[in-house]
Protein backbone atom coordinates (compact mmCIF):
# COMPACT_ATOMS: atom_id res chain seq x y z
CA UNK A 1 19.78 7.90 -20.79
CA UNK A 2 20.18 6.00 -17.85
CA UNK A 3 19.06 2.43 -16.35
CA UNK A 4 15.24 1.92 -17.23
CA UNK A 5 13.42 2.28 -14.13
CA UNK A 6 10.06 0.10 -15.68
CA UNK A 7 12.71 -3.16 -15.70
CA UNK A 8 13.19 -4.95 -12.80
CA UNK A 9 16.02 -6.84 -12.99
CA UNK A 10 17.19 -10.18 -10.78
CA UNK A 11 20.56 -10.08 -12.66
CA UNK A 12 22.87 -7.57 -13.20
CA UNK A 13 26.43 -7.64 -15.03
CA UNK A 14 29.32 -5.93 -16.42
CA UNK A 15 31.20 -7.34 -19.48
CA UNK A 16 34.48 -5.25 -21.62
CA UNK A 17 37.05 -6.40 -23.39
CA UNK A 18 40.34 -5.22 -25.04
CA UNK A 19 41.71 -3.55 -21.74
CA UNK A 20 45.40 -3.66 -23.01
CA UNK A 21 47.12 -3.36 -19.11
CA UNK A 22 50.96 -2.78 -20.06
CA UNK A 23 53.63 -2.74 -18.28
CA UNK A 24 53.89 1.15 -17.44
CA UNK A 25 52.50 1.20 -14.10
CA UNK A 26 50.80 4.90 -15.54
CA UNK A 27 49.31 3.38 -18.69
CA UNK A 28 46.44 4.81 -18.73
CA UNK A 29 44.21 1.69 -19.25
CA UNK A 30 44.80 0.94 -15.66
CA UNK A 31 42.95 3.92 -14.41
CA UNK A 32 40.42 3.42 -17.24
CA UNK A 33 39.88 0.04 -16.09
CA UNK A 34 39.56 0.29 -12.26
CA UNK A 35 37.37 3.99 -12.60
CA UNK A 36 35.07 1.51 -15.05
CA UNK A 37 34.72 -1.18 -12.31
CA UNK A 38 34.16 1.54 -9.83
CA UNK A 39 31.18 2.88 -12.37
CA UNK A 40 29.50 -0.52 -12.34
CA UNK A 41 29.75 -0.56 -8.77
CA UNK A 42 27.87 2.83 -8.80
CA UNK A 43 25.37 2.23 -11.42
CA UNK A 44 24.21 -0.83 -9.29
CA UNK A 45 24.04 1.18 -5.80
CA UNK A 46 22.10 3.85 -7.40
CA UNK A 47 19.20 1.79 -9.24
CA UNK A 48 15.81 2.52 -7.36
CA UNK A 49 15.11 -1.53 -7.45
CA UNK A 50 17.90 -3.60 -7.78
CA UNK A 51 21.69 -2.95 -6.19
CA UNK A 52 23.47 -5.61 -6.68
CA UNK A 53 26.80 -5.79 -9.23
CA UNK A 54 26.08 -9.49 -9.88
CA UNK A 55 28.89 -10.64 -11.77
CA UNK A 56 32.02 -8.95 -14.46
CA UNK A 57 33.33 -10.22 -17.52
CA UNK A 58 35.91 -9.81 -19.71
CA UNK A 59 36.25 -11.15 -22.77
CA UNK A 60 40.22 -11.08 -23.96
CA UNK A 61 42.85 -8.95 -24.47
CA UNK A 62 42.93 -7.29 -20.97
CA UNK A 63 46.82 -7.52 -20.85
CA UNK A 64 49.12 -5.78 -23.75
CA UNK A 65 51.23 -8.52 -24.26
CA UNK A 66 50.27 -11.35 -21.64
CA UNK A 67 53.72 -10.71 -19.38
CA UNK A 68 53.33 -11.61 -15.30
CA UNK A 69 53.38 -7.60 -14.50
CA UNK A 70 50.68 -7.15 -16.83
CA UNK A 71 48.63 -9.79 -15.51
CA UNK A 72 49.03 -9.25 -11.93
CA UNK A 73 48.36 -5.45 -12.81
CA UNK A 74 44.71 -6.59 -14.09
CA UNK A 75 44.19 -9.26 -10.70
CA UNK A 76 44.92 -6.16 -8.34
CA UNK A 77 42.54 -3.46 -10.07
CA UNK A 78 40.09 -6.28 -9.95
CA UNK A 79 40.69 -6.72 -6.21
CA UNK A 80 40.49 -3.09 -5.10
CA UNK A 81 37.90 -2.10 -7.03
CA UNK A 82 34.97 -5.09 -7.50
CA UNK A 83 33.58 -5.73 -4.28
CA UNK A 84 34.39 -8.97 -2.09
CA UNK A 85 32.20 -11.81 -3.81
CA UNK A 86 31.56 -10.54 -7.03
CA UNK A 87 32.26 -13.79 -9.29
CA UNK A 88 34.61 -12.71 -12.42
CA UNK A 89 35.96 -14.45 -15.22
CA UNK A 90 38.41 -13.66 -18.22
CA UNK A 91 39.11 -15.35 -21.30
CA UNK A 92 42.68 -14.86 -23.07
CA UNK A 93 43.20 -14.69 -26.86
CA UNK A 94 45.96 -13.27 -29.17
CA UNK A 95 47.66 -10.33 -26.61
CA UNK A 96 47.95 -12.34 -23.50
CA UNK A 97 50.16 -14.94 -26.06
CA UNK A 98 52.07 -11.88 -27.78
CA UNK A 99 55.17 -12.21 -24.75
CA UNK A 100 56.41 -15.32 -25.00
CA UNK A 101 53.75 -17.48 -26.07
CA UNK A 102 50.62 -19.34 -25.61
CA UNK A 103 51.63 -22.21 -22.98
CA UNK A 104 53.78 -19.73 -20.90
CA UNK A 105 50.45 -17.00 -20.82
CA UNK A 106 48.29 -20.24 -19.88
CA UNK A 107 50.41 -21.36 -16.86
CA UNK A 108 50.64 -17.62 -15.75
CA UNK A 109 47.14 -17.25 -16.14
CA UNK A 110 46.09 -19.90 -13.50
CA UNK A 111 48.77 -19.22 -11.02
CA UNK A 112 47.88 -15.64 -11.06
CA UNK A 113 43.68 -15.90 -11.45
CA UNK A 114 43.40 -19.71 -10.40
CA UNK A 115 40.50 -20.17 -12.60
CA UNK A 116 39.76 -22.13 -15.80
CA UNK A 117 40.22 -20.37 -19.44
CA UNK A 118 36.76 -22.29 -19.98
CA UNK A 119 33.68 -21.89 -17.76
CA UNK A 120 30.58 -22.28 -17.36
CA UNK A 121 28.35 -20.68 -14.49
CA UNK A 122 25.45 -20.33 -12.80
CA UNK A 123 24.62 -17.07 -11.68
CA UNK A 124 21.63 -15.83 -10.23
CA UNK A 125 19.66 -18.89 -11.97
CA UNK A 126 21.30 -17.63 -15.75
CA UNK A 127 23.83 -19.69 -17.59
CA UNK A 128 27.36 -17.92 -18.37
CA UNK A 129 29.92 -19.85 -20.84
CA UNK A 130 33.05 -18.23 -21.34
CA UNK A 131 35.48 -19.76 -24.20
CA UNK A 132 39.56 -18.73 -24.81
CA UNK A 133 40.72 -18.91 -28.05
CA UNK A 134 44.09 -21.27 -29.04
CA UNK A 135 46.74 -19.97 -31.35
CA UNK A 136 46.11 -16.89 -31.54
CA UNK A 137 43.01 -16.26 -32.23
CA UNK A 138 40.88 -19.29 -33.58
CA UNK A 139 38.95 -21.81 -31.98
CA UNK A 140 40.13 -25.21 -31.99
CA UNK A 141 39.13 -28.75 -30.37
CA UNK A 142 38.79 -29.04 -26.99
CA UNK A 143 36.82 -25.45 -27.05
CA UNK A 144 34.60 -26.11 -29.64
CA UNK A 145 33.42 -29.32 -28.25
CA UNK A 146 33.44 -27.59 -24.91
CA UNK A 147 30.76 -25.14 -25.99
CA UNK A 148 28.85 -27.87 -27.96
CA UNK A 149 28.50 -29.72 -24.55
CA UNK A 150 27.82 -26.89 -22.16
CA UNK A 151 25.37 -25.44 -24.45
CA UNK A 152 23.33 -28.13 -24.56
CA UNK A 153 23.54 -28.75 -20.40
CA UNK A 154 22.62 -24.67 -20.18
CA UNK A 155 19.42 -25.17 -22.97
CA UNK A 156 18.75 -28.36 -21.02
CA UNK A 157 17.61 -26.28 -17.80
CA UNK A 158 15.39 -24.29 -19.34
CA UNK A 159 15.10 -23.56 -23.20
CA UNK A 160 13.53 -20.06 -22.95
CA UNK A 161 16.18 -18.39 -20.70
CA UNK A 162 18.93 -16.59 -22.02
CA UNK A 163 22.31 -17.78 -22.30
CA UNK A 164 25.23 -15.62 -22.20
CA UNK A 165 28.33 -16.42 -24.23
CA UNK A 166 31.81 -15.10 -24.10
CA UNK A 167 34.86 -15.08 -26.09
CA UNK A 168 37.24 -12.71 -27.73
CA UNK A 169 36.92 -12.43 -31.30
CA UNK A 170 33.85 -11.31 -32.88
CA UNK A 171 31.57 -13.78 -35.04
CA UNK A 172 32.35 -13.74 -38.74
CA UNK A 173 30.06 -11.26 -40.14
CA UNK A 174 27.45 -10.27 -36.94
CA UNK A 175 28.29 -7.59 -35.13
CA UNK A 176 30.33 -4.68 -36.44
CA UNK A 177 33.68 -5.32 -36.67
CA UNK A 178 33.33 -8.88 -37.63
CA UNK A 179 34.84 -9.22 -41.24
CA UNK A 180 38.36 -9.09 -40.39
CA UNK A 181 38.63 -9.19 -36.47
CA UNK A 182 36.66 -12.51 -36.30
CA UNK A 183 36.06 -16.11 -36.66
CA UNK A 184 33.52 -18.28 -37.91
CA UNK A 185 34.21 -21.90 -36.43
CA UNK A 186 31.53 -21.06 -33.29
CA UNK A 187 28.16 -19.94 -35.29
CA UNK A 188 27.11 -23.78 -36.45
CA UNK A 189 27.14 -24.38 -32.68
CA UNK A 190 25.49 -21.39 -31.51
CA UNK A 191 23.06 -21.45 -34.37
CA UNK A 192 21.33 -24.22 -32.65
CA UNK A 193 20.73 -22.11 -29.60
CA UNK A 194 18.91 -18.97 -30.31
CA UNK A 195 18.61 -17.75 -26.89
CA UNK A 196 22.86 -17.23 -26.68
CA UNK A 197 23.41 -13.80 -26.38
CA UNK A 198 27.15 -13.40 -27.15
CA UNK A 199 30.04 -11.28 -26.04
CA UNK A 200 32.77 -10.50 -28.03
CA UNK A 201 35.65 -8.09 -28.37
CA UNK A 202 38.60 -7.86 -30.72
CA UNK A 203 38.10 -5.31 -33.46
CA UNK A 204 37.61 -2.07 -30.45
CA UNK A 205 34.71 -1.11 -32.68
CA UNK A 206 32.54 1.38 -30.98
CA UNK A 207 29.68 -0.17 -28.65
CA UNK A 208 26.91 2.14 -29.16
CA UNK A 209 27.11 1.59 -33.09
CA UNK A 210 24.08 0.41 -34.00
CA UNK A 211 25.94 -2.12 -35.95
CA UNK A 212 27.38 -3.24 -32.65
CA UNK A 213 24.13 -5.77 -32.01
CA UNK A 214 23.26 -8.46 -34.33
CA UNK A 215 20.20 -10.92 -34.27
CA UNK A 216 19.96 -13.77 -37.17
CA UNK A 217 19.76 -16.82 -34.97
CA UNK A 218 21.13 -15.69 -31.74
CA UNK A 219 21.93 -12.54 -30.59
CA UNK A 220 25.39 -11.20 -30.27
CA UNK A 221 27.33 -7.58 -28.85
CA UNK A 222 30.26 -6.25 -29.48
CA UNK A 223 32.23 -4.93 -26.40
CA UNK A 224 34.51 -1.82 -27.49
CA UNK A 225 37.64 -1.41 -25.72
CA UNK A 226 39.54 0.79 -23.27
CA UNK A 227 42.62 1.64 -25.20
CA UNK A 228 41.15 2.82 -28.31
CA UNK A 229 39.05 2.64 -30.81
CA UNK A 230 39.49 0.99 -34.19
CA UNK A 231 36.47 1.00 -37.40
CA UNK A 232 35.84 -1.37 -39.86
CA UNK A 233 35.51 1.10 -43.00
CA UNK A 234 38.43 1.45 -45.18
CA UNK A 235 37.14 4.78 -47.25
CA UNK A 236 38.27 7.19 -44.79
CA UNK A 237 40.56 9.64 -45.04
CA UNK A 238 42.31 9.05 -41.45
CA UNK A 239 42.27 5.29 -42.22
CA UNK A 240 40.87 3.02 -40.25
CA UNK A 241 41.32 4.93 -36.70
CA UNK A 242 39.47 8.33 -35.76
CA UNK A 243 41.89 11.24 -35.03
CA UNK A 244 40.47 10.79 -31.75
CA UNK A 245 41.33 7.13 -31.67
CA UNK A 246 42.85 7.60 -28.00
CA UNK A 247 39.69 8.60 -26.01
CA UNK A 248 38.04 5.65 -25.59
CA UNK A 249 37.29 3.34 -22.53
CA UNK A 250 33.58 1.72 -22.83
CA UNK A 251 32.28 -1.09 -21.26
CA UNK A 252 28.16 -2.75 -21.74
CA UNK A 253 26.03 -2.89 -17.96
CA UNK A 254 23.65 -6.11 -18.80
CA UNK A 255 20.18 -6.85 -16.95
CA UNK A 256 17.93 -9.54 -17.37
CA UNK A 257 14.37 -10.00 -15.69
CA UNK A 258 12.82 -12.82 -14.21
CA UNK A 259 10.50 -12.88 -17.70
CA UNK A 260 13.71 -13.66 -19.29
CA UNK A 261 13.80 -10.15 -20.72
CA UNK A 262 17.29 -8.49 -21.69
CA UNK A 263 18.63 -5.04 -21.50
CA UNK A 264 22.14 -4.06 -22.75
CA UNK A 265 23.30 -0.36 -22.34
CA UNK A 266 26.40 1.00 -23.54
CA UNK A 267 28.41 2.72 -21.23
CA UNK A 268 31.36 5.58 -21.70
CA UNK A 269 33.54 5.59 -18.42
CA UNK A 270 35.62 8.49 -19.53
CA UNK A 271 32.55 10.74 -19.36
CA UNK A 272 30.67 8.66 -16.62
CA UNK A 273 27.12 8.02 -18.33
CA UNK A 274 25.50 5.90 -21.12
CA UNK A 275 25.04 6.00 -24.46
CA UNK A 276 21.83 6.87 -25.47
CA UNK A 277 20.95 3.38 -26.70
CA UNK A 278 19.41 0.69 -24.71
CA UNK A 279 19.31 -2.55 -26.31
CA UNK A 280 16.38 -5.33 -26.09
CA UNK A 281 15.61 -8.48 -25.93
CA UNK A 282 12.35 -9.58 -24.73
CA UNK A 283 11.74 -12.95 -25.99
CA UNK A 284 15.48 -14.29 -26.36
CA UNK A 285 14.57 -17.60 -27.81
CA UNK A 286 12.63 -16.71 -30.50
CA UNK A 287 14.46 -14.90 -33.71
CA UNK A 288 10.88 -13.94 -34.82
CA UNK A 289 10.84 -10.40 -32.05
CA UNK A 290 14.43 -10.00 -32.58
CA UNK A 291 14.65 -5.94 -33.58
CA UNK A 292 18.19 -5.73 -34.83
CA UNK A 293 18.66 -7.75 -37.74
CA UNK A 294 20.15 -7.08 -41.29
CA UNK A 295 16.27 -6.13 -42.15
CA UNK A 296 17.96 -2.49 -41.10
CA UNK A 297 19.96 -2.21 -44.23
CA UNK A 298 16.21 -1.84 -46.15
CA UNK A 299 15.52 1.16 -44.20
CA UNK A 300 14.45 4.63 -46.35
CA UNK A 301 15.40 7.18 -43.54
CA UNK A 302 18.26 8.95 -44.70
CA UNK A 303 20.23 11.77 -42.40
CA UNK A 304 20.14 15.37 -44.05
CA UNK A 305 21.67 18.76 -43.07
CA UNK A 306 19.73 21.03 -41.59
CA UNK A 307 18.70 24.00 -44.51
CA UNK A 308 20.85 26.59 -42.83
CA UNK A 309 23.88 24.33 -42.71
CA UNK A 310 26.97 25.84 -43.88
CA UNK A 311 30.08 24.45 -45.13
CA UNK A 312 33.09 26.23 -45.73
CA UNK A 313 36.70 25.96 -47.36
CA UNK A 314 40.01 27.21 -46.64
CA UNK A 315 41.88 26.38 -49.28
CA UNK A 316 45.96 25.97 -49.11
CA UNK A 317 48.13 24.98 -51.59
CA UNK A 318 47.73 21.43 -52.49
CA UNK A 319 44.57 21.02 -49.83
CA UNK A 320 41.71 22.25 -48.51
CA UNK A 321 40.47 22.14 -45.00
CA UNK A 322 36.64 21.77 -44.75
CA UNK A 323 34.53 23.11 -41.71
CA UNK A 324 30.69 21.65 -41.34
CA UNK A 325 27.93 20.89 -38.49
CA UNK A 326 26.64 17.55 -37.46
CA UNK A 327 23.68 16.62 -39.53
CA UNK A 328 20.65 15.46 -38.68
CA UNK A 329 20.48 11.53 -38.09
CA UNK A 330 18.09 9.45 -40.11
CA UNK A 331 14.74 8.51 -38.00
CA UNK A 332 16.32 5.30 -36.85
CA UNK A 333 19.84 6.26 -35.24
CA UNK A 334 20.46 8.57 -32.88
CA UNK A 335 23.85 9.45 -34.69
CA UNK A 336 25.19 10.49 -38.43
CA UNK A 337 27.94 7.54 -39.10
CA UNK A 338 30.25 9.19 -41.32
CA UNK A 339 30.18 12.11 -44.52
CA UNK A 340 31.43 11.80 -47.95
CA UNK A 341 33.48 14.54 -49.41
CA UNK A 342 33.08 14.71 -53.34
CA UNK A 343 35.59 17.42 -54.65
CA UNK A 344 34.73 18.44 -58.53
CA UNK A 345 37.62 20.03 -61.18
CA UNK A 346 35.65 23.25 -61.48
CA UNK A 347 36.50 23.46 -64.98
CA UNK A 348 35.10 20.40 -66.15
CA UNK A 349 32.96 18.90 -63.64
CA UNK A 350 34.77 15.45 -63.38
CA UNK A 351 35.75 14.00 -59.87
CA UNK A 352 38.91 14.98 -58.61
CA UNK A 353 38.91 13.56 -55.35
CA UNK A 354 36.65 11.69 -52.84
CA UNK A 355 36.88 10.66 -49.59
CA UNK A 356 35.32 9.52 -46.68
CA UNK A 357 35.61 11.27 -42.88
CA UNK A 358 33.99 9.62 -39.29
CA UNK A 359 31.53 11.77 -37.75
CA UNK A 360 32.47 11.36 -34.13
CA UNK A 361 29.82 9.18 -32.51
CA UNK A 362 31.92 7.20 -31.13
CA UNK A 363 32.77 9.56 -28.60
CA UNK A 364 30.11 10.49 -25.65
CA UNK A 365 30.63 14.30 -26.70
CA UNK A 366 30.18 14.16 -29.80
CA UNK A 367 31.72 17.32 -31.40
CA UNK A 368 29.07 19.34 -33.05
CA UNK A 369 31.38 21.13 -35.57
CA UNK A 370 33.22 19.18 -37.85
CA UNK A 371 36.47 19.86 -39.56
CA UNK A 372 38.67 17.61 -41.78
CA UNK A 373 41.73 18.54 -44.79
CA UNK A 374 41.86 17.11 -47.92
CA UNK A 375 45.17 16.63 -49.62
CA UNK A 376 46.55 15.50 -52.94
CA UNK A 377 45.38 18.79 -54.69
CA UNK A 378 46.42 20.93 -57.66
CA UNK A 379 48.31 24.42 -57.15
CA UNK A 380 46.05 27.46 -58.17
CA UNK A 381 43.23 25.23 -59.56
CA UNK A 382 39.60 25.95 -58.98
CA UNK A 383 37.02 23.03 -57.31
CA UNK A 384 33.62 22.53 -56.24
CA UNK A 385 33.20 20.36 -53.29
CA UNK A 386 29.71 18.37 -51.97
CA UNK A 387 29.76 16.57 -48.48
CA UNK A 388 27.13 14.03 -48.36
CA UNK A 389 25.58 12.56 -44.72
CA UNK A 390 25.93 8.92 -44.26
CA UNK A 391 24.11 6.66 -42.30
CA UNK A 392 24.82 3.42 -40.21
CA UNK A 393 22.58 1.16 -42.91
CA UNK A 394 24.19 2.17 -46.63
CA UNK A 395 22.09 5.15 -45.91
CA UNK A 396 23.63 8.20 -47.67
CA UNK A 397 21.48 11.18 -47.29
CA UNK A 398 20.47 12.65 -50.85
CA UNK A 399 21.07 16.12 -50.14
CA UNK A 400 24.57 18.08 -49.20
CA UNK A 401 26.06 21.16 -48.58
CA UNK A 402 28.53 22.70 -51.10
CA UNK A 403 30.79 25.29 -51.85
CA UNK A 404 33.76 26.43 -54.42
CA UNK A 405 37.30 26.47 -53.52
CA UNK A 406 40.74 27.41 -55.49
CA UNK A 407 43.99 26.62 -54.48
CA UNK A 408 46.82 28.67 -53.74
């Protein structure tokens, strides 16, 4: 998947969020963060009709803690690696204030980036409002009043083109991610406005989750992260981080068209190419086209293993580690989101254990075998065991793959 050559952009951004710079001048992040500007960069020199990088974004969280080394860390990637005139903006929220507080981050802010925490832009004819959050991570007076004003200014212009809207934390219960890692004091404001299409960061939920874009009565994205990753689903068996919770850095390219059409595609820098989503929006002010609302959760299609699909145990004393293959994703997705593991007493048939395991999508190489361990076992005890496919969309697939196990 790559840009869509049929759309012909006049506007062309990057947004990310959750960069966590730290102190160590090899943190990692720093390298994830300047190769991702340098990706952007590339990804607008090599589109056949438009090669312009028009603006970057990033929506909170870019420093670890918020301390001057940090921050200055972030304003020299930015000035090595986005070329000279690129506009750029960041909003602050909860990490920049985790050093030694929220009016010390605020005054090193604009002596090191000389730019308001609240903006709002013109670029390229589009509106761009950009919001920081106050203690912590909330939304307080002036901001809310801020985006109440500049919202109706940007609508003002021209009611059918998009708006785009940044801040840190999610919106309560939108995009994925947005139960716990959110707040809920900005969606009577947007409500009013469906052509916002919001940015938000936060929970480092994976971007090309299809639960990752929500329409109701705006639109809104979440942005991932570039330290790692974090889910919202407390059934798994690692908790709520992957294994692989370390190798992540993704970031969303955004187009619009001079129809007011949208793209969004998610990007993985670590393997340099999208995600084989691209997101639309072809009519932002009217909630009637949107494609991605909770009318997904009604869906029938249901992943299922392919008939020669295998599973097998190797069984220790008190645990049993399972190997699998991917499944097949339901008609809608273009990933499995997670398996459940059902483990039976042999003897009589009554559950035992259950758990849940992620698939992997998260990652741009997605691993094709699967293997996970189940503890909390019996010594020399005999079990069945099921794994069930899950989908994004409460979407368990009917049919699994089984096999007997007994303990050492």
């Amino acid at each position: 998947m790559a840009l869509d050559k049929d759309f012909r952009p006049v506007l062309r951004f990057m947004v990310c969020s959750d960069i966590h710079i730290k102190d160590d001048p090899d943190c990692v992040e720093r390298a994830r963060f300047a190769k991702a500007i340098r990706c952007a960069n590339a990804i607008a020199e090599q589109s056949e009709t438009y090669k312009s990088l028009d603006a970057l974004y990033i929506v909170g969280d870019f420093a670890n803690s918020g301390t001057e080394i940090q921050m200055r860390a972030v304003k020299q990637i930015i000035d090595e690696n986005l070329k000279p005139g690129t506009p750029y903006r960041l909003t602050m929220a909860s990490h920049e204030y985790h050093g030694d507080g929220e009016e010390n981050a605020r005054k090193r802010f604009a002596e090191i980036f000389d730019m308001p925490l609240d903006s709002h832009e013109i670029i390229n004819g589009f509106h761009f409002i950009a919001i920081t959050t106050t203690h912590g991570c909330d939304f307080h007076e002036p901001q809310l009043r801020y985006a109440f004003d500049e919202l109706k200014k940007a609508a003002a212009d021209d009611p059918r083109k998009p708006i785009f809207f940044f801040q840190h934390p999610h919106l309560t219960d939108t995009v994925y991610g947005g139960i716990y890692w959110a707040d809920e004091k900005l969606i009577p404001i947007l409500m009013n406005y469906p052509q916002v299409i919001d940015f938000s960061g936060h929970s480092h939920a994976p971007i090309n989750d299809p639960r990752s874009v929500f329409q109701d009565h705006f639109t809104a994205f979440g942005c991932g992260s570039m330290s790692y990753f974090e889910m919202e689903e407390f059934d798994k068996i690692s908790g709520t981080f992957p294994p692989d919770k370390e190798q992540c850095a993704q970031m969303l390219i955004v187009e619009a068209d001079a129809e007011n059409r949208v793209r969004v595609y998610p990007y993985d820098v670590l393997t340099d190419r999208f995600f084989p989503q691209t997101w639309k929006i072809d009519v932002p002010s009217e909630p009637s086209t949107f494609l991605y609302t909770d009318a997904r959760y009604r869906t029938t299609a249901v992943p299922a293993f392919a008939d020669d699909a295998v599973l097998t145990a190797e069984a220790g004393e008190t645990d049993v580690t399972l190997t699998f293959p991917q499944a097949k994703p339901d008609a809608d997705s273009d990933y499995v989101n997670a398996y459940l593991i059902v483990i039976r007493s042999a003897e009589t048939g009554a559950i035992v254990r259950q758990a849940g395991m992620y698939s992997g999508y998260h990652l741009s190489d997605m691993p094709q075998i699967l293997t996970q361990k189940v503890d909390w076992l019996e010594h020399d005890t005999a079990y069945t065991v099921e794994v069930f496919p899950e989908g994004f969309f409460r979407n368990r697939g009917p049919k699994s793959i089984k096999t007997s196990f007994r303990t050492k």
